[in-house]
C-alpha atoms as a PDB file:
ATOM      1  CA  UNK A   1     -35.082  59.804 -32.525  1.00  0.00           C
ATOM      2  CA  UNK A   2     -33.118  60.337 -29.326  1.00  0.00           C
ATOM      3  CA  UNK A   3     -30.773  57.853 -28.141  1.00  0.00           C
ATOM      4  CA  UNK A   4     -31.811  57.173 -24.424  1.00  0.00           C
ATOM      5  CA  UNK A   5     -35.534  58.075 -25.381  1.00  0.00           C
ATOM      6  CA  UNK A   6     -38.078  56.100 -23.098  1.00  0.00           C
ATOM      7  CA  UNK A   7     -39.335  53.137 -25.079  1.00  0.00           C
ATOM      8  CA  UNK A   8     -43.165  54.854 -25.465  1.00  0.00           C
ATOM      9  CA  UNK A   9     -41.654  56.904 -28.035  1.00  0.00           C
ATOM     10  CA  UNK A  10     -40.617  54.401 -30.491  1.00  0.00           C
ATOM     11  CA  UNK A  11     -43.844  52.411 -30.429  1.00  0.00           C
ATOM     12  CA  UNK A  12     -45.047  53.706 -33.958  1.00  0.00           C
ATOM     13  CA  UNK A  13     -41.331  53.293 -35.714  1.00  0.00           C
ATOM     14  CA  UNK A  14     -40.739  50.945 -38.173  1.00  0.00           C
ATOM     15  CA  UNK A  15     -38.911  47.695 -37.816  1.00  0.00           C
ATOM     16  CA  UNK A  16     -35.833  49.239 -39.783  1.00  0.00           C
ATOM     17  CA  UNK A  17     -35.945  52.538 -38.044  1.00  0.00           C
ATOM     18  CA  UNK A  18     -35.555  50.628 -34.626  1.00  0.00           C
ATOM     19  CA  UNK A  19     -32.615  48.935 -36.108  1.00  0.00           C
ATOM     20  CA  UNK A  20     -30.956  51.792 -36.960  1.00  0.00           C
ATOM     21  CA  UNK A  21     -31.265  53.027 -33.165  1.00  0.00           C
ATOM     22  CA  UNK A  22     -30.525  50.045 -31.898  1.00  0.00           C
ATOM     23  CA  UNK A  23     -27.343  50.525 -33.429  1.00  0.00           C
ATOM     24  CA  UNK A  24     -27.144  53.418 -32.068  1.00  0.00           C
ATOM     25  CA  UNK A  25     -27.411  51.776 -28.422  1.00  0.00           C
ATOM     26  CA  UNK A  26     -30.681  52.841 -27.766  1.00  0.00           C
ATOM     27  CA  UNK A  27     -32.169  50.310 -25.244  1.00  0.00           C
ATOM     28  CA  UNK A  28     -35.670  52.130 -25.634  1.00  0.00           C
ATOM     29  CA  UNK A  29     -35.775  50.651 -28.849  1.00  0.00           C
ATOM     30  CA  UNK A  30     -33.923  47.365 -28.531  1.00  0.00           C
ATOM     31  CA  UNK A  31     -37.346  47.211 -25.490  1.00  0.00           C
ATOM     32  CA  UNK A  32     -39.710  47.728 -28.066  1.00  0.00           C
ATOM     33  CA  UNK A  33     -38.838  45.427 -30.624  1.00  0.00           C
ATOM     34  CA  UNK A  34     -38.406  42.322 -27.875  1.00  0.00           C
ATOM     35  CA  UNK A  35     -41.838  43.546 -26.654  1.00  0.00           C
ATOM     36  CA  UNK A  36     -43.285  43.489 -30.395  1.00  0.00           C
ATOM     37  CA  UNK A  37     -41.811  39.795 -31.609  1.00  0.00           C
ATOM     38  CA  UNK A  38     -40.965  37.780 -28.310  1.00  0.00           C
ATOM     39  CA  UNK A  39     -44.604  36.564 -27.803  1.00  0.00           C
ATOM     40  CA  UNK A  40     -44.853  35.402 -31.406  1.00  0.00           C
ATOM     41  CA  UNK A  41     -41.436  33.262 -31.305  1.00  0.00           C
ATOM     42  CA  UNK A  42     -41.791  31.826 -28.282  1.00  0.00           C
ATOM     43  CA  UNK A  43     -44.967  29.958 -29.618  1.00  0.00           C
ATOM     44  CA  UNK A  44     -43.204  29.649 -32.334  1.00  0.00           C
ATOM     45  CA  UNK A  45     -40.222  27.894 -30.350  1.00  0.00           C
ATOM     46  CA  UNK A  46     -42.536  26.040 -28.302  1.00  0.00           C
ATOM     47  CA  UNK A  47     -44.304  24.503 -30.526  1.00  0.00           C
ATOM     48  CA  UNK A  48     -41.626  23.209 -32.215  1.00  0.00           C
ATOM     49  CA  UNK A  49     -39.102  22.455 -29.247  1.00  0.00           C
ATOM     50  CA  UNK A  50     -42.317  21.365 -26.890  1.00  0.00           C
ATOM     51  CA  UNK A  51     -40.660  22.763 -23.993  1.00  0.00           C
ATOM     52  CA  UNK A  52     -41.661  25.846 -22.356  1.00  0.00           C
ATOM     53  CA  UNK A  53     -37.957  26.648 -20.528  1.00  0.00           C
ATOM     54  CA  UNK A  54     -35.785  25.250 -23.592  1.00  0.00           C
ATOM     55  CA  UNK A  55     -38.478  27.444 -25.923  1.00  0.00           C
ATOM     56  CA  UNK A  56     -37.844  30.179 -23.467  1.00  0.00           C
ATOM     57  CA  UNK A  57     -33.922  30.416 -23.327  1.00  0.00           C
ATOM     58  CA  UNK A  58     -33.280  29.794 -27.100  1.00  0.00           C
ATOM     59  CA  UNK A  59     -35.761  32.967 -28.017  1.00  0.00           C
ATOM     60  CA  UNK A  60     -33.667  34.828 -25.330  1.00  0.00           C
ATOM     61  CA  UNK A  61     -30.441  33.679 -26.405  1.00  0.00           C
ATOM     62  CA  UNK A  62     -31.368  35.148 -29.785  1.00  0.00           C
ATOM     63  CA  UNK A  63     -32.505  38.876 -28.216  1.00  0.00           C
ATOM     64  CA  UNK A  64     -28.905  38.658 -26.803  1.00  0.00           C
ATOM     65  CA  UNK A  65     -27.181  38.373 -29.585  1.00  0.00           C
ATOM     66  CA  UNK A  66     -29.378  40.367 -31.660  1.00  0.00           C
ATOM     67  CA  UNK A  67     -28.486  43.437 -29.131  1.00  0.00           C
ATOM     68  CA  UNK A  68     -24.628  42.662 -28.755  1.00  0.00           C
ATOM     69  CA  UNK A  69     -23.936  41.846 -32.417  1.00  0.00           C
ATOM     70  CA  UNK A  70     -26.308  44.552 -33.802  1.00  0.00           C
ATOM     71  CA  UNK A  71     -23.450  46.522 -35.525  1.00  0.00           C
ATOM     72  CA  UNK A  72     -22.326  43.590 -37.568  1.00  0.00           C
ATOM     73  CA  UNK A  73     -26.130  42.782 -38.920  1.00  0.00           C
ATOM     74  CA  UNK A  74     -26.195  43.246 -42.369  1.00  0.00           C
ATOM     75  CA  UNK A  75     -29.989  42.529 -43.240  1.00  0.00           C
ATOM     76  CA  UNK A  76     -31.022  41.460 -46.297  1.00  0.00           C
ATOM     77  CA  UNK A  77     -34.572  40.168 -45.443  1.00  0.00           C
ATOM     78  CA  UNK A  78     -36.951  42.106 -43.403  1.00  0.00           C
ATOM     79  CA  UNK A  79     -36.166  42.126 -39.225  1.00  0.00           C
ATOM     80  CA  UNK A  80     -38.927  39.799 -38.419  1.00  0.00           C
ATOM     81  CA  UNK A  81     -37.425  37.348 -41.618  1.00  0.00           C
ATOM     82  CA  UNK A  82     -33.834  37.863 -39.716  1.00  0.00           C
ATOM     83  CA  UNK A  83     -35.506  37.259 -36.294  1.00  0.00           C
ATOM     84  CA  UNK A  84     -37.862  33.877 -37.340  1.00  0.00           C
ATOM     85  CA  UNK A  85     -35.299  32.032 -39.717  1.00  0.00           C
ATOM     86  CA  UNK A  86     -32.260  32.847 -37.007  1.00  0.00           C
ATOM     87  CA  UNK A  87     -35.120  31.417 -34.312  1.00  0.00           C
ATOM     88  CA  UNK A  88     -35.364  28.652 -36.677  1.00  0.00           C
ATOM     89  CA  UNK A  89     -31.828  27.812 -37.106  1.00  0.00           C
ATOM     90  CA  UNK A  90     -30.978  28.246 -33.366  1.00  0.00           C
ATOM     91  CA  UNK A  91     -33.494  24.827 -32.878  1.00  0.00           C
ATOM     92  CA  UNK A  92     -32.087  23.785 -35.928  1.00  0.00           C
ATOM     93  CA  UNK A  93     -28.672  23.442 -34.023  1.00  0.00           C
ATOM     94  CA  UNK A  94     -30.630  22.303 -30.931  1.00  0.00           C
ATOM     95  CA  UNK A  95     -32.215  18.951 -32.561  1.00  0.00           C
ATOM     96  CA  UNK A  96     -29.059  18.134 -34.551  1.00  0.00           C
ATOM     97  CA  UNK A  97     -26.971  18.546 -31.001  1.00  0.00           C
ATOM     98  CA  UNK A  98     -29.563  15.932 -29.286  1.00  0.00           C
ATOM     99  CA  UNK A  99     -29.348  13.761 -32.067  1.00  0.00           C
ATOM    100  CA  UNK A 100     -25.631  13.865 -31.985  1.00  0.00           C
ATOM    101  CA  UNK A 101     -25.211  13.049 -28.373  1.00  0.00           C
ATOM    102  CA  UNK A 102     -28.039  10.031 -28.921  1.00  0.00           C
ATOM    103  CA  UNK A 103     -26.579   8.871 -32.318  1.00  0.00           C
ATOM    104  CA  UNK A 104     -22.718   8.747 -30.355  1.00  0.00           C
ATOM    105  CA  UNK A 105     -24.143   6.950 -27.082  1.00  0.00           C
ATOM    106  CA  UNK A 106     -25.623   4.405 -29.873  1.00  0.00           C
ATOM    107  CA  UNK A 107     -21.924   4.271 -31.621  1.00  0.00           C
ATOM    108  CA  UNK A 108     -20.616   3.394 -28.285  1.00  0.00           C
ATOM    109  CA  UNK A 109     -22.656   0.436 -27.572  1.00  0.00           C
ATOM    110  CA  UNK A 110     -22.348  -0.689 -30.979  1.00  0.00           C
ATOM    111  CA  UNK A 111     -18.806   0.031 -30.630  1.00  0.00           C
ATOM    112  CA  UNK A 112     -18.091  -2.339 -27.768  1.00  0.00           C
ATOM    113  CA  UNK A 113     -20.658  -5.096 -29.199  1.00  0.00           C
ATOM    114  CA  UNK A 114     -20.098  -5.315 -32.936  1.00  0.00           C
ATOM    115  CA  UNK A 115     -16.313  -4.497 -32.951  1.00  0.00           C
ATOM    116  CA  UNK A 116     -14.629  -1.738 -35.484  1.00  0.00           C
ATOM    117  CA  UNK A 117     -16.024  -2.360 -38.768  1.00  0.00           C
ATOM    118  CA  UNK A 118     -19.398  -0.469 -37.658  1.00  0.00           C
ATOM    119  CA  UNK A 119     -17.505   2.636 -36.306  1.00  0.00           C
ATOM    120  CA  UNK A 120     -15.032   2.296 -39.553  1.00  0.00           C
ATOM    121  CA  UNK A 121     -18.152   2.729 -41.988  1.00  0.00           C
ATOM    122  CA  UNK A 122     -19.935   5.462 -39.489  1.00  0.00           C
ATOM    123  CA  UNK A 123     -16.284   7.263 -40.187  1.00  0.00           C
ATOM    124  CA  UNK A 124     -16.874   6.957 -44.060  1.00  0.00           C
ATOM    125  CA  UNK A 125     -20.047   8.536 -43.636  1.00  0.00           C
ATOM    126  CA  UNK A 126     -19.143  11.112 -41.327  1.00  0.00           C
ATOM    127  CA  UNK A 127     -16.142  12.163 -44.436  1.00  0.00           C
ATOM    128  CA  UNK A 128     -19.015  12.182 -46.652  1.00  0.00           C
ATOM    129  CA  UNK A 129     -21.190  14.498 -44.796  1.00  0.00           C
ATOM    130  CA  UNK A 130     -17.864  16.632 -44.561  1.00  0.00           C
ATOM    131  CA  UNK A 131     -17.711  16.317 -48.477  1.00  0.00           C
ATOM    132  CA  UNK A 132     -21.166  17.298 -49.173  1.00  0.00           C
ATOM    133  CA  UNK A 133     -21.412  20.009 -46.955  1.00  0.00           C
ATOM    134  CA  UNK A 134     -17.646  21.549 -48.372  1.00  0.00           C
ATOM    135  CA  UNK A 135     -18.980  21.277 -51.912  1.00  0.00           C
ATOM    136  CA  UNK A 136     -22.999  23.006 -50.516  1.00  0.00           C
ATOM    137  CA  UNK A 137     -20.147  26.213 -49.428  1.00  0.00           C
ATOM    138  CA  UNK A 138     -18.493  26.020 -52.754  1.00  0.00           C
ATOM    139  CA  UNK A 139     -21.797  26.754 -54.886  1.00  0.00           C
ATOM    140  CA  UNK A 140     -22.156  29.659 -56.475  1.00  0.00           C
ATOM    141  CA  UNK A 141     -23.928  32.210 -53.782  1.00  0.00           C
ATOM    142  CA  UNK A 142     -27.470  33.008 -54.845  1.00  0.00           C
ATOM    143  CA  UNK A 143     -27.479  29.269 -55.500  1.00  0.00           C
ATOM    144  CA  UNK A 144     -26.215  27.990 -52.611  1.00  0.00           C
ATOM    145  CA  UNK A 145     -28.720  30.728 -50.773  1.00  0.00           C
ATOM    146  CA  UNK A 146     -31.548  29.028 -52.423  1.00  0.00           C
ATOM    147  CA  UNK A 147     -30.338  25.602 -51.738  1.00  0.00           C
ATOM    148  CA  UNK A 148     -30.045  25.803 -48.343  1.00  0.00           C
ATOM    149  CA  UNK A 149     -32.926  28.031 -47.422  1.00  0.00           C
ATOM    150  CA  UNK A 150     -35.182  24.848 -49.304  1.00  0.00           C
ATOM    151  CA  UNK A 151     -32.328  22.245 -47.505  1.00  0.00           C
ATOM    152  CA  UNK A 152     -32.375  23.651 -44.087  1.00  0.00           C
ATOM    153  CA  UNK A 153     -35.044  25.815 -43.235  1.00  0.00           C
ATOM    154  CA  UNK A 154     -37.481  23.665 -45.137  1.00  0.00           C
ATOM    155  CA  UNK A 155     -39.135  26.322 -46.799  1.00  0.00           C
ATOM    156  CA  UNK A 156     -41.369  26.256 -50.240  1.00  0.00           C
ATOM    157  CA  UNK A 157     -40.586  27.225 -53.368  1.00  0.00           C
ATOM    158  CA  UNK A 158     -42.895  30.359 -53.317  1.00  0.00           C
ATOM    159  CA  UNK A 159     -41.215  31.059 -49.579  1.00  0.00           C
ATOM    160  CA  UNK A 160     -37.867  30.996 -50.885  1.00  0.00           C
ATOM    161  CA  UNK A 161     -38.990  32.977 -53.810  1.00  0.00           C
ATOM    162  CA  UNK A 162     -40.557  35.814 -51.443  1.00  0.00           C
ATOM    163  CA  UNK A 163     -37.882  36.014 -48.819  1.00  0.00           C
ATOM    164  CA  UNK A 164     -34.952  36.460 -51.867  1.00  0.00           C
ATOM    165  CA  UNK A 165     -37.339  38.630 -54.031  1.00  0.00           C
ATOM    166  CA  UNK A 166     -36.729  36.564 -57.089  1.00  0.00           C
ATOM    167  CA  UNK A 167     -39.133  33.933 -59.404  1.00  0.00           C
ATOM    168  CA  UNK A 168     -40.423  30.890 -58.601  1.00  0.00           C
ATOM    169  CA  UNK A 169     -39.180  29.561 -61.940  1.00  0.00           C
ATOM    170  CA  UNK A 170     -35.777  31.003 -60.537  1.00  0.00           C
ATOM    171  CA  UNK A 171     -35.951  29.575 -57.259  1.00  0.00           C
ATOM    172  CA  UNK A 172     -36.366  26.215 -58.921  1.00  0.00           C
ATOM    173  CA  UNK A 173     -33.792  26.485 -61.629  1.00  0.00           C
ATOM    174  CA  UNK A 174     -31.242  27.191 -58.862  1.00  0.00           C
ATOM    175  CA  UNK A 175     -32.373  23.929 -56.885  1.00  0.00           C
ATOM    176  CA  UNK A 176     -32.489  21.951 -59.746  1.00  0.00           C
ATOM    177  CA  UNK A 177     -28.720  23.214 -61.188  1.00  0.00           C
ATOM    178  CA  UNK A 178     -27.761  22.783 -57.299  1.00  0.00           C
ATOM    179  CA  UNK A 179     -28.935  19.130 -57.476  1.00  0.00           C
ATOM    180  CA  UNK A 180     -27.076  18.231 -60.511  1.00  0.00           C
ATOM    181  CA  UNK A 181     -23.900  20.025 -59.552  1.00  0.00           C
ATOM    182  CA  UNK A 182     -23.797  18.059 -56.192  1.00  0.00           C
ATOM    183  CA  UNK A 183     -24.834  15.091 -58.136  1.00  0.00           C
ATOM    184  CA  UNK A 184     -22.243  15.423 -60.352  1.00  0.00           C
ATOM    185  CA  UNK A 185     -19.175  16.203 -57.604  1.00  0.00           C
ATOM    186  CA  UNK A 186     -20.095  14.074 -54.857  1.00  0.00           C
ATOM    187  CA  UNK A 187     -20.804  10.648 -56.940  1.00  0.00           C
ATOM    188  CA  UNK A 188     -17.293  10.648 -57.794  1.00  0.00           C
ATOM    189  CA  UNK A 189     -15.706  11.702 -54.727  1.00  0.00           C
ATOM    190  CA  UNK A 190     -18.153   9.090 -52.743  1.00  0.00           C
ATOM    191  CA  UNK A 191     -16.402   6.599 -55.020  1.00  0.00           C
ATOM    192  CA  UNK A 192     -12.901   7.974 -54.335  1.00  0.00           C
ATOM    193  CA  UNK A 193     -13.361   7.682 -50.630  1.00  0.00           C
ATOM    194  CA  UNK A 194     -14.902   4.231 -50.823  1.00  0.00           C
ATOM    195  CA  UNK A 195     -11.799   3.184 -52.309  1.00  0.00           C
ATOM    196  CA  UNK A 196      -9.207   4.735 -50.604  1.00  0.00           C
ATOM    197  CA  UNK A 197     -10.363   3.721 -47.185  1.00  0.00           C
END
């Protein structure tokens, strides 16, 4: 396919032969996959986010990046996977930031009307979080893959089992050995930090 070909003529290629232009810099196809999936995630956005201009931005935010970082994608799911769990992830981010800036304007008031111990025990939970989420990175890979895709994105068993290619009887081992290895780490070092601060 030609480079600076008008986007008519990629209308039949396939999701991974677009990619490969699109690395190539060819806006005609960059045009053609936004025209095939941007309808589909901005419902998608909006009816999670409930807000047509925030649902609007965050699916072009994502087109963005998907056209100025296309040389570094490395896809090991399908396009459309890439596209809906990086959709997913971007109002991931935007829920966690809005409970961040509510749960901090709480810690404020609380902060002036309680005194310190409240914002000393909201520190020891904060290191915690910081704990659990270094020993999540330290997990073996296609564990940790697993883990997260059920942790984060939410997604089934059988999801999680179609998106890797792999078992549902592996999907859940993986879970289940993630479980006990976090179990196993973080129980001590939650007892550590309780008694060292």
């Amino acid at each position: 396919m030609r480079k600076h070909a008008n986007p008519s003529t990629y209308s039949n290629a396939t999701d991974h032969e677009l990619l490969v232009c699109i690395k190539e810099g060819s806006k005609g196809a960059f045009e053609v996959i936004y025209d095939r999936y941007w309808a589909g995630m901005y419902i998608h956005a909006y009816n999670m986010l409930k807000e047509e201009d925030e649902a609007k931005d965050v699916v072009q935010e994502l087109f963005t990046h998907l056209w100025s970082h296309c040389n570094e994608l490395e896809l090991r799911l399908s396009l459309k996977g890439y596209l809906y769990t990086s959709l997913r992830n971007r109002i991931l981010n935007i829920f966690d930031k809005s409970r961040v800036r509510k749960k901090y304007t709480n810690s404020l008031v609380t902060y002036f009307e309680e005194g310190h111990s409240v914002v000393e025990e909201q520190f020891r939970e904060k290191e915690l979080r910081y704990i659990i989420d270094q020993e999540v990175a330290n997990l073996p890979e296609k564990m940790r893959q697993v883990f997260l895709l059920r942790r984060n994105e939410h997604l089934s068993h059988k999801e999680i089992a179609e998106e890797l290619q792999i078992s549902d009887k592996t999907v859940k081992k993986q879970i289940n050995n993630a479980i006990k290895l976090l179990k196993l780490k973080i129980s001590y070092l939650f007892i550590l930090l309780v008694f060292i601060s």
